[in-house]
C-alpha atoms as a PDB file:
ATOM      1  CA  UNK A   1     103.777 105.115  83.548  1.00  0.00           C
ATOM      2  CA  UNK A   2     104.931 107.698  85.649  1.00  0.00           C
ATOM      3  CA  UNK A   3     104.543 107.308  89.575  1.00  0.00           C
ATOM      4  CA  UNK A   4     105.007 110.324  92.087  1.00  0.00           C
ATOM      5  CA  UNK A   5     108.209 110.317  93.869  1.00  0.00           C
ATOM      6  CA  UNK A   6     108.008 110.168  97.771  1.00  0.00           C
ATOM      7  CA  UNK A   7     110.490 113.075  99.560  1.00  0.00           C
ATOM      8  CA  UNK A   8     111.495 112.886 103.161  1.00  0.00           C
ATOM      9  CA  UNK A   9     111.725 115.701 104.389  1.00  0.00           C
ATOM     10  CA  UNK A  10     115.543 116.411 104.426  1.00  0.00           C
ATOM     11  CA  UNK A  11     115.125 115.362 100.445  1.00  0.00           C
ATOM     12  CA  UNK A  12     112.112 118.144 100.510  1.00  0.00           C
ATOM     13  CA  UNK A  13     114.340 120.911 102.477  1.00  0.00           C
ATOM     14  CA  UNK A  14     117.305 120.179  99.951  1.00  0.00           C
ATOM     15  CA  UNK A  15     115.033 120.670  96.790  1.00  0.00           C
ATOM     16  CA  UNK A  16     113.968 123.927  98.641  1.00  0.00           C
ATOM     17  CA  UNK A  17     117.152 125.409  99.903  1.00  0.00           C
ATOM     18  CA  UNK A  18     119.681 123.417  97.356  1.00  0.00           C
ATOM     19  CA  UNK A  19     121.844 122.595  99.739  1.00  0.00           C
ATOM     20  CA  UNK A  20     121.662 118.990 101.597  1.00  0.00           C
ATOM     21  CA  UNK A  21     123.815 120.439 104.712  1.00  0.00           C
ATOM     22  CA  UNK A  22     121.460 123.394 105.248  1.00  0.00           C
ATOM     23  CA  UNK A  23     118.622 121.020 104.624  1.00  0.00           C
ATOM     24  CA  UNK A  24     120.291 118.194 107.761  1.00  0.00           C
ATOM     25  CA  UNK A  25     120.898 121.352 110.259  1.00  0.00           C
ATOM     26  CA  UNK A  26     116.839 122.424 109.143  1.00  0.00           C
ATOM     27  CA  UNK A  27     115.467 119.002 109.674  1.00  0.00           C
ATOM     28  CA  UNK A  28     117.569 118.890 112.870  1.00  0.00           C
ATOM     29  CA  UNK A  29     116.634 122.025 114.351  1.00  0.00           C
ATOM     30  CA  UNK A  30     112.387 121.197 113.370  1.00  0.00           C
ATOM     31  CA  UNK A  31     112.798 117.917 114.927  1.00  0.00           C
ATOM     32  CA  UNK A  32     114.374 119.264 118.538  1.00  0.00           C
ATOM     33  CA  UNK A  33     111.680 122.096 118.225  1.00  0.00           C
ATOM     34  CA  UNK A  34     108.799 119.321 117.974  1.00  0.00           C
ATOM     35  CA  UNK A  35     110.535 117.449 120.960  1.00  0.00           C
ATOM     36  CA  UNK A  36     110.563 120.486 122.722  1.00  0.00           C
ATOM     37  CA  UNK A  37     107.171 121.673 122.003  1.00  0.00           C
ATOM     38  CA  UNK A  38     105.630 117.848 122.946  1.00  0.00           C
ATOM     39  CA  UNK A  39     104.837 117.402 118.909  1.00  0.00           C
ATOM     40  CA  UNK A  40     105.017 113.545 119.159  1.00  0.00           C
ATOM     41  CA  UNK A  41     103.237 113.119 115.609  1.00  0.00           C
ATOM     42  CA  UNK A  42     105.944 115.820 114.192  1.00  0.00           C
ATOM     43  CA  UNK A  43     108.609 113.637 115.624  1.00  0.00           C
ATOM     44  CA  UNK A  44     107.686 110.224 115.129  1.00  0.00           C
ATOM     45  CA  UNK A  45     107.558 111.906 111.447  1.00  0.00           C
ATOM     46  CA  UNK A  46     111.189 112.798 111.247  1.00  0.00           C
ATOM     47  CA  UNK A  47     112.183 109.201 112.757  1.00  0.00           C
ATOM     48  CA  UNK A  48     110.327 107.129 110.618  1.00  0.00           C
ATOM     49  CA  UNK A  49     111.306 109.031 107.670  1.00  0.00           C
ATOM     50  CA  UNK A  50     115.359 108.251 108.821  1.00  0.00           C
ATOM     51  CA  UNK A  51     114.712 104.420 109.041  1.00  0.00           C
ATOM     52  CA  UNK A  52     112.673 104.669 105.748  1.00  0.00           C
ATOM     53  CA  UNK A  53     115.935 106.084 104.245  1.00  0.00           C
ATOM     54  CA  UNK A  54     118.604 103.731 106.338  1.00  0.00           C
ATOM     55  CA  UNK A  55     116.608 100.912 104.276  1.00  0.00           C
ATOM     56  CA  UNK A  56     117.268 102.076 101.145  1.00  0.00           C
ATOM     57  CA  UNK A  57     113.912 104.215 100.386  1.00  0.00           C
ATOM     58  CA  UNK A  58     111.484 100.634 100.492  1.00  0.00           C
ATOM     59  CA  UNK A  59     107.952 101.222  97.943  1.00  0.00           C
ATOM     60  CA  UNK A  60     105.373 100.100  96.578  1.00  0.00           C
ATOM     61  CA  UNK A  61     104.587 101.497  93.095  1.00  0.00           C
ATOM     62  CA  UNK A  62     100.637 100.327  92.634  1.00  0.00           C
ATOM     63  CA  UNK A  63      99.050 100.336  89.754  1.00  0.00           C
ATOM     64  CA  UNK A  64      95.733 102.468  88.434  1.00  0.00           C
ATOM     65  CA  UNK A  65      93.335 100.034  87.750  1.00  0.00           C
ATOM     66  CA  UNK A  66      93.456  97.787  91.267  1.00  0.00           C
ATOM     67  CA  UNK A  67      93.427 100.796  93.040  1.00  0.00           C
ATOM     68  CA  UNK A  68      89.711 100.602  93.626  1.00  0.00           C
ATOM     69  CA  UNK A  69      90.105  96.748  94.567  1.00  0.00           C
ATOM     70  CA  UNK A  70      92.265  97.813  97.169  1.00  0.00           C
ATOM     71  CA  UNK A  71      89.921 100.092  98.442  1.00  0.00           C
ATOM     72  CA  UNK A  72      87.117  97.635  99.034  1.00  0.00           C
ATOM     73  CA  UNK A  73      88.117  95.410 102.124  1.00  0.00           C
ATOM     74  CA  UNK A  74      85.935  95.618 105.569  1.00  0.00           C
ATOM     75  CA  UNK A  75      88.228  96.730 108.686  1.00  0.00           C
ATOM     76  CA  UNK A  76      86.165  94.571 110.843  1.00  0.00           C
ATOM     77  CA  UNK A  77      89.038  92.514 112.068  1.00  0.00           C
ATOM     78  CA  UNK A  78      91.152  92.895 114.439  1.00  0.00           C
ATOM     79  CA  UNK A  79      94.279  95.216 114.243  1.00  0.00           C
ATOM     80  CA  UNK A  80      96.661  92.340 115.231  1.00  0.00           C
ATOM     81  CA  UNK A  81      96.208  90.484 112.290  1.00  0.00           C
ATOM     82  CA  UNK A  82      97.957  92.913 110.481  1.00  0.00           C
ATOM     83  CA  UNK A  83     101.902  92.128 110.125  1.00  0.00           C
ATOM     84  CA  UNK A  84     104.438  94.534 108.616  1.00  0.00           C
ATOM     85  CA  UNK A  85     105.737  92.709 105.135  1.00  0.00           C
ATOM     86  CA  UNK A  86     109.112  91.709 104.646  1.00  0.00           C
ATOM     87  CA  UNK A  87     110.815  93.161 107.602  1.00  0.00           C
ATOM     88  CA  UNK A  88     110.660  96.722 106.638  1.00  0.00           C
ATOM     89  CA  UNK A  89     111.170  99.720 109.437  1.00  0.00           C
ATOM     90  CA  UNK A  90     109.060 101.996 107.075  1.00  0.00           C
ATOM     91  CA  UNK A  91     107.229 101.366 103.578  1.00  0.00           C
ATOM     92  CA  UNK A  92     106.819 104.472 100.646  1.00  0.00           C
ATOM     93  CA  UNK A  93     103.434 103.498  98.942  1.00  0.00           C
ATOM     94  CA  UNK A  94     103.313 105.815  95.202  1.00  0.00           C
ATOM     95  CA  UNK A  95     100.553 106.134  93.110  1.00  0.00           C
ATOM     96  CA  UNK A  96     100.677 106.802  89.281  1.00  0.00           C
ATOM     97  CA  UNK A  97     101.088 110.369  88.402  1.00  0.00           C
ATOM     98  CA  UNK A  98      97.160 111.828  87.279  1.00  0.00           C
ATOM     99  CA  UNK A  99      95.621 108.305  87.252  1.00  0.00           C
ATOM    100  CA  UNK A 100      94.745 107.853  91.174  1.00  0.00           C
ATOM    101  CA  UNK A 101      91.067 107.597  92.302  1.00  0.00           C
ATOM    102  CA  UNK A 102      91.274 108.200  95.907  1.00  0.00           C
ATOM    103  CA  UNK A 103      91.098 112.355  95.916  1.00  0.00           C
ATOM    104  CA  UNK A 104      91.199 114.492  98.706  1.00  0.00           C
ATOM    105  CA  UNK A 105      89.725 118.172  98.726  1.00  0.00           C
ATOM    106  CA  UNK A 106      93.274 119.367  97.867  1.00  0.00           C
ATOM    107  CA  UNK A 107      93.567 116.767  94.950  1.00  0.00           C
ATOM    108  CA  UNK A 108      94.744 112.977  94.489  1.00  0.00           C
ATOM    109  CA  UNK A 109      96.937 111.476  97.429  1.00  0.00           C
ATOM    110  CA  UNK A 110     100.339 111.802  95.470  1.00  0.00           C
ATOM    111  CA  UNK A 111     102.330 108.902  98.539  1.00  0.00           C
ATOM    112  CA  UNK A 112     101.848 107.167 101.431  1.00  0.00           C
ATOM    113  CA  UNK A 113     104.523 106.517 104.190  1.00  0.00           C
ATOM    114  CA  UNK A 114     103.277 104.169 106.410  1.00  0.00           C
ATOM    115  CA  UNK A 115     105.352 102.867 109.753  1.00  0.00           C
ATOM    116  CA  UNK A 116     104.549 100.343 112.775  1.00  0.00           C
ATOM    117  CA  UNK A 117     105.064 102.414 115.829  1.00  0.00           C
ATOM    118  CA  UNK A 118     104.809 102.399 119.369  1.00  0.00           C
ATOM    119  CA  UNK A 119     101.194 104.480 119.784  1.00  0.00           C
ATOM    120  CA  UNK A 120     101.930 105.204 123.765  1.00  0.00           C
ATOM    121  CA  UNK A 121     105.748 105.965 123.378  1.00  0.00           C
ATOM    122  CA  UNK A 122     107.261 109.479 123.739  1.00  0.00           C
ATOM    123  CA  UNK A 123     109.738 111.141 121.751  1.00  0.00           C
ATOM    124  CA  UNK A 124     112.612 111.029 121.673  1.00  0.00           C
ATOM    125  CA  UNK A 125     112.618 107.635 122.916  1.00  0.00           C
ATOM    126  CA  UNK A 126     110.025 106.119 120.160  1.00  0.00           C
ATOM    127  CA  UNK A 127     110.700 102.366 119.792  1.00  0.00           C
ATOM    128  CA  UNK A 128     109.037  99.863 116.845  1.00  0.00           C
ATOM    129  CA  UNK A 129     107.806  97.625 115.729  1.00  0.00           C
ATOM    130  CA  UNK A 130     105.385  98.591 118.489  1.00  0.00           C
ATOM    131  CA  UNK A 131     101.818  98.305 118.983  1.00  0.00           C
ATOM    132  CA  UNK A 132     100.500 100.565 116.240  1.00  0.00           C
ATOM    133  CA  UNK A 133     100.234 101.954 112.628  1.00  0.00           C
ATOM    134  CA  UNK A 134     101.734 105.686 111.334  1.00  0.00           C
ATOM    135  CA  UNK A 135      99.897 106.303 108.509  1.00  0.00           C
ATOM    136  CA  UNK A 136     100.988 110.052 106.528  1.00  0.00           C
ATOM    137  CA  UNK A 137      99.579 110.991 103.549  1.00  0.00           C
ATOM    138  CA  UNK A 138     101.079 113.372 101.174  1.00  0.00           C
ATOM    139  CA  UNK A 139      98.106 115.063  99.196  1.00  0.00           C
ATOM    140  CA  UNK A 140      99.935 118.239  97.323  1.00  0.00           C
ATOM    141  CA  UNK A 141      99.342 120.952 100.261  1.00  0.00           C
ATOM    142  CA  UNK A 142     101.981 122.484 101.702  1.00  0.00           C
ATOM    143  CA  UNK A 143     102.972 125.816 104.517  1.00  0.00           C
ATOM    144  CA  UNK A 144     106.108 128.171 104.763  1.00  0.00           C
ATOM    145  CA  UNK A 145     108.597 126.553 107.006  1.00  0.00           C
ATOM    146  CA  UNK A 146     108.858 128.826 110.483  1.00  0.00           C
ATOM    147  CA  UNK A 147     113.044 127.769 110.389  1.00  0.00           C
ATOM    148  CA  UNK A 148     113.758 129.413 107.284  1.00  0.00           C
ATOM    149  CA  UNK A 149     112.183 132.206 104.582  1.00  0.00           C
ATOM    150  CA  UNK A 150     110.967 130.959 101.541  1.00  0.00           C
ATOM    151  CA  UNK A 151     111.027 127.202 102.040  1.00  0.00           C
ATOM    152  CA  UNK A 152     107.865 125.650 101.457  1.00  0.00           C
ATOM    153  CA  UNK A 153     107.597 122.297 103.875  1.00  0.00           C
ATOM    154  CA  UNK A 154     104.500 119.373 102.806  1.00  0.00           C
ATOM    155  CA  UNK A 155     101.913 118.704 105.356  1.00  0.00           C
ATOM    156  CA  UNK A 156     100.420 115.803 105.600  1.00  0.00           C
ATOM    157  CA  UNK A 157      97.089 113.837 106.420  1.00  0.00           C
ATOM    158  CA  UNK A 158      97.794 111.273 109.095  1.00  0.00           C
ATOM    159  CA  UNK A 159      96.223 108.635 111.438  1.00  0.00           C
ATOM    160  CA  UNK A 160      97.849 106.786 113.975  1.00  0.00           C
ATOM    161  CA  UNK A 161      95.750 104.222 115.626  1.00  0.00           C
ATOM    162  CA  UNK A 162      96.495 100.671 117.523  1.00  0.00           C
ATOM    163  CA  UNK A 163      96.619  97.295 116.499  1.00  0.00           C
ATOM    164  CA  UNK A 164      95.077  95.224 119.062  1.00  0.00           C
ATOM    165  CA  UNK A 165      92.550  92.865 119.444  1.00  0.00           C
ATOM    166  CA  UNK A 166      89.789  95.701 118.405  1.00  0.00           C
ATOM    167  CA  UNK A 167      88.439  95.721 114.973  1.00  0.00           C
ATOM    168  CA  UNK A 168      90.273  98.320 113.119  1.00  0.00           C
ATOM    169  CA  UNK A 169      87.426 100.207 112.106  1.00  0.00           C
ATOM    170  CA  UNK A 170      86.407 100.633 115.315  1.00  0.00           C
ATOM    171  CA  UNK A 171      90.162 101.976 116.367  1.00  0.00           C
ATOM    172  CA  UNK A 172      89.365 104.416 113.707  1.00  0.00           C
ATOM    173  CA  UNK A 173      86.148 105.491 114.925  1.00  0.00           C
ATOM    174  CA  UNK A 174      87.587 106.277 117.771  1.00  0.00           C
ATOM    175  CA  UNK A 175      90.330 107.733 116.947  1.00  0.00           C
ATOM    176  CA  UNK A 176      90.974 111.189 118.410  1.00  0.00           C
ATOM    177  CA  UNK A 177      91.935 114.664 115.634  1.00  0.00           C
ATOM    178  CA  UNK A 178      94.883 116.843 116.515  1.00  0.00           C
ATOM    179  CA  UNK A 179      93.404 119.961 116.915  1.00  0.00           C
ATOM    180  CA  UNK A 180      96.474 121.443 115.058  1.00  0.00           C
ATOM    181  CA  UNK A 181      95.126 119.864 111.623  1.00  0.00           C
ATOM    182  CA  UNK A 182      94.906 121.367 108.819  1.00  0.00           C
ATOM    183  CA  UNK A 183      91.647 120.811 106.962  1.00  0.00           C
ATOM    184  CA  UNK A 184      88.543 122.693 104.253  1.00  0.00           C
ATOM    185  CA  UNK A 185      86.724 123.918 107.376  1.00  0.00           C
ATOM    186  CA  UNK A 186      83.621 122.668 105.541  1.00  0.00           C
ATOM    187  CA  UNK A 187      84.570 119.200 106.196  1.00  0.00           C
ATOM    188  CA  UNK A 188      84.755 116.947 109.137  1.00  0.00           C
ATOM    189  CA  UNK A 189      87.886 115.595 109.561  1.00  0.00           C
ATOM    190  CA  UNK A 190      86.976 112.073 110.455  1.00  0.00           C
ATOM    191  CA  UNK A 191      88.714 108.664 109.237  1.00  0.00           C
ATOM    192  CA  UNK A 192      85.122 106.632 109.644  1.00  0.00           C
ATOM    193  CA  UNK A 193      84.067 107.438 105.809  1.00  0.00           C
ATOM    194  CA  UNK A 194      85.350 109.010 102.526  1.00  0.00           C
ATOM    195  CA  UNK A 195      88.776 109.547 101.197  1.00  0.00           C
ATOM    196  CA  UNK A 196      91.214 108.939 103.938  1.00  0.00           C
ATOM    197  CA  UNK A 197      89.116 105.489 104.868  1.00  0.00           C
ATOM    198  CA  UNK A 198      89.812 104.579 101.235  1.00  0.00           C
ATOM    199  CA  UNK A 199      93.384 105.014 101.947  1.00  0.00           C
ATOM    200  CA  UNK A 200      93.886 103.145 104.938  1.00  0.00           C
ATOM    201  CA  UNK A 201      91.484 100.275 103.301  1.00  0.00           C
ATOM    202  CA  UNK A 202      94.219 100.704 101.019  1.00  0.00           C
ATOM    203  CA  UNK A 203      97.361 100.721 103.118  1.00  0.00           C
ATOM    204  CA  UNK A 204      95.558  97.743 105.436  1.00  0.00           C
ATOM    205  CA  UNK A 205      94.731  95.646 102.832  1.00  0.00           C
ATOM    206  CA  UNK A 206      98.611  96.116 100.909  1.00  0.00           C
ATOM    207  CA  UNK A 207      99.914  95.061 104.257  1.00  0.00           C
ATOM    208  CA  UNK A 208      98.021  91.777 104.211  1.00  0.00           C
ATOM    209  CA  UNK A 209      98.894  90.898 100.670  1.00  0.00           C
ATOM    210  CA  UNK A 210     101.488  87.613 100.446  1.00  0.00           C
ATOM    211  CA  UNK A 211     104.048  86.958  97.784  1.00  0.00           C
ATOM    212  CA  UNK A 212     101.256  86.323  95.434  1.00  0.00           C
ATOM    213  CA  UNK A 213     102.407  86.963  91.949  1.00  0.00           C
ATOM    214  CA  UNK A 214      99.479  88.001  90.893  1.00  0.00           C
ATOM    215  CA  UNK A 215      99.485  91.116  93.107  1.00  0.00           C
ATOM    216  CA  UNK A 216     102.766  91.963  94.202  1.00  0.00           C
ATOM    217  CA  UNK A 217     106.558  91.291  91.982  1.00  0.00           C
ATOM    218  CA  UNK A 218     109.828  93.035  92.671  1.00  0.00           C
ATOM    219  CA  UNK A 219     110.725  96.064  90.391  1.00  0.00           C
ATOM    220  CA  UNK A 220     113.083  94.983  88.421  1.00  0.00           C
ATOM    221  CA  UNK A 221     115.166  96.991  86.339  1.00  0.00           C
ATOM    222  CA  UNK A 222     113.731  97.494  82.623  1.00  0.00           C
ATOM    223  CA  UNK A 223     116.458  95.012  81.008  1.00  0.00           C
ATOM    224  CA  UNK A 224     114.920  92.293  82.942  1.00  0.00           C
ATOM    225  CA  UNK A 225     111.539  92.568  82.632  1.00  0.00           C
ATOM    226  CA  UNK A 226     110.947  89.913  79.952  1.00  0.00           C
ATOM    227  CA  UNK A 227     113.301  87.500  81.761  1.00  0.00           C
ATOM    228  CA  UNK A 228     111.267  88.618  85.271  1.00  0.00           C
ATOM    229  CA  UNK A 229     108.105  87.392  83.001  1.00  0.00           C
ATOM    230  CA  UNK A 230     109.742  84.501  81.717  1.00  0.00           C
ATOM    231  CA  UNK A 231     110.850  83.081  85.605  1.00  0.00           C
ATOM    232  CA  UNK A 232     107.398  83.830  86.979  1.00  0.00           C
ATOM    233  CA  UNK A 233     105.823  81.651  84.251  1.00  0.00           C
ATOM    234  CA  UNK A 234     108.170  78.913  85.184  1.00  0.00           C
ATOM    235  CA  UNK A 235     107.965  79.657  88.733  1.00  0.00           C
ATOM    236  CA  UNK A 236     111.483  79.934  89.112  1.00  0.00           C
ATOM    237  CA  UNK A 237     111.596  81.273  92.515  1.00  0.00           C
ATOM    238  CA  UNK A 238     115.503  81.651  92.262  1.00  0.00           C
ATOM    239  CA  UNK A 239     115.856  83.913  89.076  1.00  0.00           C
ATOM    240  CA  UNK A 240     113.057  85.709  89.837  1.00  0.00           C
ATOM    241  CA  UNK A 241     115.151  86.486  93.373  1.00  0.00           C
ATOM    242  CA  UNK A 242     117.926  86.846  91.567  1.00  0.00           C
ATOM    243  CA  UNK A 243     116.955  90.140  89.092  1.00  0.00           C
ATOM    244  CA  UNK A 244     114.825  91.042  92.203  1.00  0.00           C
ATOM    245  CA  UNK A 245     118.284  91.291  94.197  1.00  0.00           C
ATOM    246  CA  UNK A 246     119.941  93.210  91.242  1.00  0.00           C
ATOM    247  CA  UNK A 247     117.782  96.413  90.794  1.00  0.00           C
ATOM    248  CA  UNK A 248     117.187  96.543  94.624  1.00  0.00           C
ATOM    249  CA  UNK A 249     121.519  96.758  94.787  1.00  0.00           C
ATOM    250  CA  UNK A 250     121.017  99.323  92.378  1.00  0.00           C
ATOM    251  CA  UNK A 251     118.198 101.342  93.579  1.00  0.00           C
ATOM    252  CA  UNK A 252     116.804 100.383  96.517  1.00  0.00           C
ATOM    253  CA  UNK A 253     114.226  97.385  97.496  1.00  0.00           C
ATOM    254  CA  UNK A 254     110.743  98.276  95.020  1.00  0.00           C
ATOM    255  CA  UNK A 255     107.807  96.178  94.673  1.00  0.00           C
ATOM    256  CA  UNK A 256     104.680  96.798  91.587  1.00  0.00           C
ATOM    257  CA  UNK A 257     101.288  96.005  92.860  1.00  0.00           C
ATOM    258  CA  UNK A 258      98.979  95.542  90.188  1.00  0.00           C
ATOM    259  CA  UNK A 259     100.865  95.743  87.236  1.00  0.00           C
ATOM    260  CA  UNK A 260      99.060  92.539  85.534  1.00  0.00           C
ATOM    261  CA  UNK A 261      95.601  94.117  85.977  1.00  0.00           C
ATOM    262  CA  UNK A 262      96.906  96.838  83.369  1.00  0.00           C
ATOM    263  CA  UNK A 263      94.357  96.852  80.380  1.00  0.00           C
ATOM    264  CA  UNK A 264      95.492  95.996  76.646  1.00  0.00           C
ATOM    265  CA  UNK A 265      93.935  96.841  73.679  1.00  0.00           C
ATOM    266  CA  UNK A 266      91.189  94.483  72.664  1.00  0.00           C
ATOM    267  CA  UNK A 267      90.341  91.255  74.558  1.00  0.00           C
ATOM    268  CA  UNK A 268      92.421  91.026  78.081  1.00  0.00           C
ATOM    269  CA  UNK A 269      92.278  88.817  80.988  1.00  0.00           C
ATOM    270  CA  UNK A 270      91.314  90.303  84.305  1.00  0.00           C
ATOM    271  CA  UNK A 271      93.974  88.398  86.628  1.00  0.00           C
ATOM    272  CA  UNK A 272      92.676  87.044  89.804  1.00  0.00           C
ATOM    273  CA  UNK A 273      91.658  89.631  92.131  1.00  0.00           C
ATOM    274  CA  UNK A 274      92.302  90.140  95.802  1.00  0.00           C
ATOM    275  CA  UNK A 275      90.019  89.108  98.247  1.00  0.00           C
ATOM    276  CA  UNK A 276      89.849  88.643 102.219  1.00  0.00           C
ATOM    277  CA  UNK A 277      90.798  85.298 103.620  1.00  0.00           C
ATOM    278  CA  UNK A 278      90.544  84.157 107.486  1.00  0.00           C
ATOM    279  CA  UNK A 279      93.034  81.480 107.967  1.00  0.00           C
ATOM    280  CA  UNK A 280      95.406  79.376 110.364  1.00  0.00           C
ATOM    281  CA  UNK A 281      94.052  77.658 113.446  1.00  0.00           C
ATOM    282  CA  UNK A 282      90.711  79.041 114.612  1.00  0.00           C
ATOM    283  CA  UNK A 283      90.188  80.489 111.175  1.00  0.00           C
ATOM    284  CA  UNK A 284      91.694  83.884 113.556  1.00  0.00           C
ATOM    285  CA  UNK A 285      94.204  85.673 111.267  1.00  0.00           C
ATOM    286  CA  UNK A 286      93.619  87.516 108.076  1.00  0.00           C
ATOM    287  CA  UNK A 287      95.385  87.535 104.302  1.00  0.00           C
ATOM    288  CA  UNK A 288      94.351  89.000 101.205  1.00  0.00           C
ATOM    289  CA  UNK A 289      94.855  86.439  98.280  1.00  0.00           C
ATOM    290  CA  UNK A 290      93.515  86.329  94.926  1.00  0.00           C
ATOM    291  CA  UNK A 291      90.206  84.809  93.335  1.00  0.00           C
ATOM    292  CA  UNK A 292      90.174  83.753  89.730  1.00  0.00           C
ATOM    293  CA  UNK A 293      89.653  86.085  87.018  1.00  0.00           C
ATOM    294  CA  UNK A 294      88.136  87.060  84.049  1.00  0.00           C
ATOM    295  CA  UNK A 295      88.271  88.111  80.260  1.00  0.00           C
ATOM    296  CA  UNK A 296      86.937  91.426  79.079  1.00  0.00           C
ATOM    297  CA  UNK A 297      85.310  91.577  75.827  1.00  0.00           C
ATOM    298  CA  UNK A 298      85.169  87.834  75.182  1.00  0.00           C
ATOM    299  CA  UNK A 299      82.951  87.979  72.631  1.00  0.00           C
ATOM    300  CA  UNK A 300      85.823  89.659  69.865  1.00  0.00           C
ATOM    301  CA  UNK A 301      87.820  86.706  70.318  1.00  0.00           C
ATOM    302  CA  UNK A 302      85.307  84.688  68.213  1.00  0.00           C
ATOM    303  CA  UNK A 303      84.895  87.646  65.456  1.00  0.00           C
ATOM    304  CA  UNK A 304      86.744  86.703  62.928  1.00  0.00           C
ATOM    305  CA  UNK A 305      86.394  88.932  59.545  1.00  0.00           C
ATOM    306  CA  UNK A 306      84.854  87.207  56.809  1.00  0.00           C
ATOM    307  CA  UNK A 307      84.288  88.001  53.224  1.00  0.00           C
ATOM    308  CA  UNK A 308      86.435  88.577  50.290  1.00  0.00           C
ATOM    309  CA  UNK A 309      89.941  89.993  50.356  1.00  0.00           C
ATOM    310  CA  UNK A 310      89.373  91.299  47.031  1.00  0.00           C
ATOM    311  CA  UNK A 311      85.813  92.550  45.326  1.00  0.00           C
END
């Protein structure tokens, strides 16, 4: 399965311009003109996308079919619950190439970059982790770049909202439009409903998930699979860090969400599923974890073919 490739956006002006040296003096030049011009969304942008790449390009690749599971969780907790996994600056989440069910009006969200930031802070001085969530979603639409003729630069859906002791919904309802966006005129731009709720229930709910093997395992580098399979099943914490360690050395820390839930032909087992959890003392913080599951077409384990094997 094929999953889109996130580009930040010196790796977007160097597939433009073919040249990465044109494409650092580009991103520089945008990113002083967004200072300049008080753009702090344009410029928390081109800082989150640096630490994303000083940490080795972090993802998520998540699969089709839990995509609507992740979709389904109630932001009516509060923001502080949520905790950036694993001690990441900045987090790529890809979706498989033609298979993703969250679609905006300009076609499916191809990535997410999401990034805890300081929600008061101005540029250039942005600090994290702060008191907020970046959220910027790359849906396919893109403008001519006003630096240079001819390149064509993404633009992204975003939300930036705080994490406090609010429920998040309500953050979101709340949570004011740059007038600058680009949108189908026909349709309010509003993150209380419809596709870009979907993704943050997404992005939210990701966030919460623990190292539960059922949802989340390191990418591991196609050799390994079978022995990544073989180490879960024995719960061999160890091996399973140790081929986890190897492909990250090789191409940067990756993580599949999902990939169990995958359908076979014939009878399969639905894995346990995520599910909302309040926990710890006070019953006050928030995980996702997983229920038990189920088998699909049950019934055509039992049919076995009778008769004669020869007339």
């Amino acid at each position: 399965m094929k999953f889109y490739e996130h580009l930040s956006s010196i790796d977007w002006m160097t597939r433009e311009t073919g040249s990465r040296i044109d494409a650092l003096s580009l991103s520089v030049a945008a990113y002083k003109a967004c200072v300049a011009s008080g753009d702090k969304t344009s410029a928390n942008q081109f800082l989150r996308e640096q630490d994303w790449v000083a940490a080795k390009r972090p993802y998520y690749l998540v699969y089709p079919t839990i995509i609507p599971l992740l979709t389904r969780i109630a932001l009516d907790f509060p923001g502080e619950c949520v905790k950036f996994p694993k001690n990441l600056p900045s987090l790529a989440i890809r979706f498989p190439e033609g298979h993703n069910k969250i679609v905006s009006p300009f076609g499916e969200i191809k990535t997410i970059l999401v990034a805890p930031v300081s929600v008061n802070a101005e540029p250039p001085n942005i600090s994290y982790p702060g008191t907020g969530l970046a959220i910027w979603m790359n849906v396919g639409e893109t403008v001519s770049s006003p630096h240079e003729k001819g390149v064509e630069l993404p633009i992204y859906d975003y939300a930036i909202f705080p994490l406090n002791n609010e429920t998040i919904q309500h953050c979101l309802n709340v949570c004011p439009v740059d007038p600058g966006v680009r949108s189908n005129p026909s349709q309010e731009v509003t993150f209380s409903s419809g596709w870009r709720l979907e993704a943050i229930r997404l992005v939210i709910t990701l966030l919460l998930i623990q190292d539960d093997a059922n949802l989340i395992n390191p990418d591991v580098l196609a050799r390994d699979e079978a022995a990544l399979l073989e180490a879960l099943g024995k719960d061999d914490a160890e091996r399973v860090k140790t081929l986890a360690d190897r492909a990250f050395r090789r191409r940067g820390p990756g993580w599949e969400i999902g990939k169990r839930y995958e359908p076979t032909s014939g009878p399969y087992v639905v894995p346990p599923h995520p599910q909302r959890y309040w926990v710890g003392k006070g019953r006050t913080q928030v995980v996702v974890k997983t229920r038990s599951g189920y088998v699909v077409d049950r019934e055509k384990i039992t049919k076995i073919p009778s008769g004669f094997s020869e007339e």
